[in-house]
Protein backbone atom coordinates (compact mmCIF):
# COMPACT_ATOMS: atom_id res chain seq x y z
CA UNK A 1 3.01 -8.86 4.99
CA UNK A 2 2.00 -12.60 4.79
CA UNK A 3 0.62 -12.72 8.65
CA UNK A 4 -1.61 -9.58 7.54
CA UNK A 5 -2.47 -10.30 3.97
CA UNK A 6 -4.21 -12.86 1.86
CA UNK A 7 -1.36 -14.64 0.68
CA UNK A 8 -2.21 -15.58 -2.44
CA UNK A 9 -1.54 -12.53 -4.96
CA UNK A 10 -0.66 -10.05 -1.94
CA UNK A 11 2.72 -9.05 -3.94
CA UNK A 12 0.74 -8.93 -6.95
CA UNK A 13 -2.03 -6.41 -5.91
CA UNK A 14 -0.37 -2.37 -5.53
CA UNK A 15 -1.65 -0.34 -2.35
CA UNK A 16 -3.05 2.94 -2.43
CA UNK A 17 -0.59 5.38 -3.67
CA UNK A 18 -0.79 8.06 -0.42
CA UNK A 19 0.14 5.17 1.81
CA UNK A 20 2.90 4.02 -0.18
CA UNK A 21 4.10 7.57 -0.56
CA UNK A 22 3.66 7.78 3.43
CA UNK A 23 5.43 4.75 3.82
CA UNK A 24 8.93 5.99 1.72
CA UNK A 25 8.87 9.13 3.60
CA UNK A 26 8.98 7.35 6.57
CA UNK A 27 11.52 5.25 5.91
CA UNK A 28 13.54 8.03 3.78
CA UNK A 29 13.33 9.96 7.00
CA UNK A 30 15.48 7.36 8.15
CA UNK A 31 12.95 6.67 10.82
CA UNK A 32 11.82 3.29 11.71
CA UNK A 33 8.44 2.66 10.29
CA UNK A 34 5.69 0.80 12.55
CA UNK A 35 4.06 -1.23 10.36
CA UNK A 36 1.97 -1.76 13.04
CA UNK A 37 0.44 1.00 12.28
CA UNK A 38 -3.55 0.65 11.74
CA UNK A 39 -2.93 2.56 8.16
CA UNK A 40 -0.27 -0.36 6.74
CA UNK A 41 -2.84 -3.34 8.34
CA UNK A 42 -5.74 -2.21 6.27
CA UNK A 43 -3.64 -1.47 3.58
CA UNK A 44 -1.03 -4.58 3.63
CA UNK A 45 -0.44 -4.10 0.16
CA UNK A 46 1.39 -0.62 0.24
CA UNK A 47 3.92 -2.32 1.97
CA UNK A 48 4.83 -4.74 -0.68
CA UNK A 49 3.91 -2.34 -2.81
CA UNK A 50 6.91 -0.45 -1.74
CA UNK A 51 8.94 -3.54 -1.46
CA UNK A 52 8.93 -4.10 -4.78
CA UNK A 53 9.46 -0.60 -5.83
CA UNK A 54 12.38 -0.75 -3.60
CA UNK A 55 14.34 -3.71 -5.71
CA UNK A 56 12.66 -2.69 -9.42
CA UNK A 57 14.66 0.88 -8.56
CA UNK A 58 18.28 -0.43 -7.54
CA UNK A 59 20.93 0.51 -9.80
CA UNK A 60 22.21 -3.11 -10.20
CA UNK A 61 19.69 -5.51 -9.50
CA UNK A 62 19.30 -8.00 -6.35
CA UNK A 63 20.58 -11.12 -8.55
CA UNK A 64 22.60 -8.95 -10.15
CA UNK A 65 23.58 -8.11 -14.10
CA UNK A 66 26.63 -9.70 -14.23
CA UNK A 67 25.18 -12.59 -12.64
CA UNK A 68 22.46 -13.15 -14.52
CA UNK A 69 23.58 -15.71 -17.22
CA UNK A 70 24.61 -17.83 -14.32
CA UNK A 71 21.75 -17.59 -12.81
CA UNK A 72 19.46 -18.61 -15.70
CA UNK A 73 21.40 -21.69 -16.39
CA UNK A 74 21.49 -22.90 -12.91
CA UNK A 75 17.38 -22.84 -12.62
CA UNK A 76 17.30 -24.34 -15.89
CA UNK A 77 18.37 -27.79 -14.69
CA UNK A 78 15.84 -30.49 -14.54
CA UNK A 79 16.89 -32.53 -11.66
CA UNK A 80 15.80 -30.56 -8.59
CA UNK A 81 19.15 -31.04 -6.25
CA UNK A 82 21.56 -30.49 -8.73
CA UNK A 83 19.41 -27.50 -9.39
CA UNK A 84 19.47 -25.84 -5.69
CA UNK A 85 23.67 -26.90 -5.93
CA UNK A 86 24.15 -24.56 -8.49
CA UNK A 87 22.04 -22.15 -7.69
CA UNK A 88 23.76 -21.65 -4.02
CA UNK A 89 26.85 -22.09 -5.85
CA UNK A 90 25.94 -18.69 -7.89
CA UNK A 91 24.50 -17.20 -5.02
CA UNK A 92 27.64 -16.98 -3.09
CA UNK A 93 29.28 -15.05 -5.81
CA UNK A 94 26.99 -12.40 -5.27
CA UNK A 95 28.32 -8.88 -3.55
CA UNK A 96 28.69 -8.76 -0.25
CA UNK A 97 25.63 -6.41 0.00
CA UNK A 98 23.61 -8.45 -2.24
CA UNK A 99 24.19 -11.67 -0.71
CA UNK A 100 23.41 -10.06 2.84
């Protein structure tokens, strides 16, 4: 996405909806999808588009719920280091799957 994109905003803007809805069947077809694909280039943002559709529809989120206290008080500290401690500290009490 960022080597075809403008950076800036890319996961901000949405794609078209026919080549988001193009992209999900492919990969709901279990298929591989080539993002190479001319369609995904000129439309970069359907595939973050559908990134981020991906993670808003889990049932438990990345970061998880249970989580999520933990979470908020670890990016909450000032000092920067003691920050990223606790924050891999949290992070490796994620779910296997969620961690991966």
């Amino acid at each position: 996405v960022e080597q075809h994109g403008v950076v800036d905003g890319i996961y901000r803007l949405s794609g078209v909806s026919s080549n988001i809805q193009r992209l999900r069947q492919e990969f709901d077809s279990d298929r591989c999808p080539d993002l190479q694909k001319d369609i995904y280039l000129q439309d970069i943002h359907c595939v973050s588009s559908l990134c981020k559709a991906y993670f808003r529809e889990l049932p438990n989120p990345l970061l998880t719920y249970q989580l999520y206290d933990k979470f908020a008080d670890a990016v909450a500290i000032q000092m920067e280091e003691a920050r990223l401690v606790k924050i891999k500290e949290v992070l490796k009490e994620l779910p296997v799957p969620h961690y991966r």
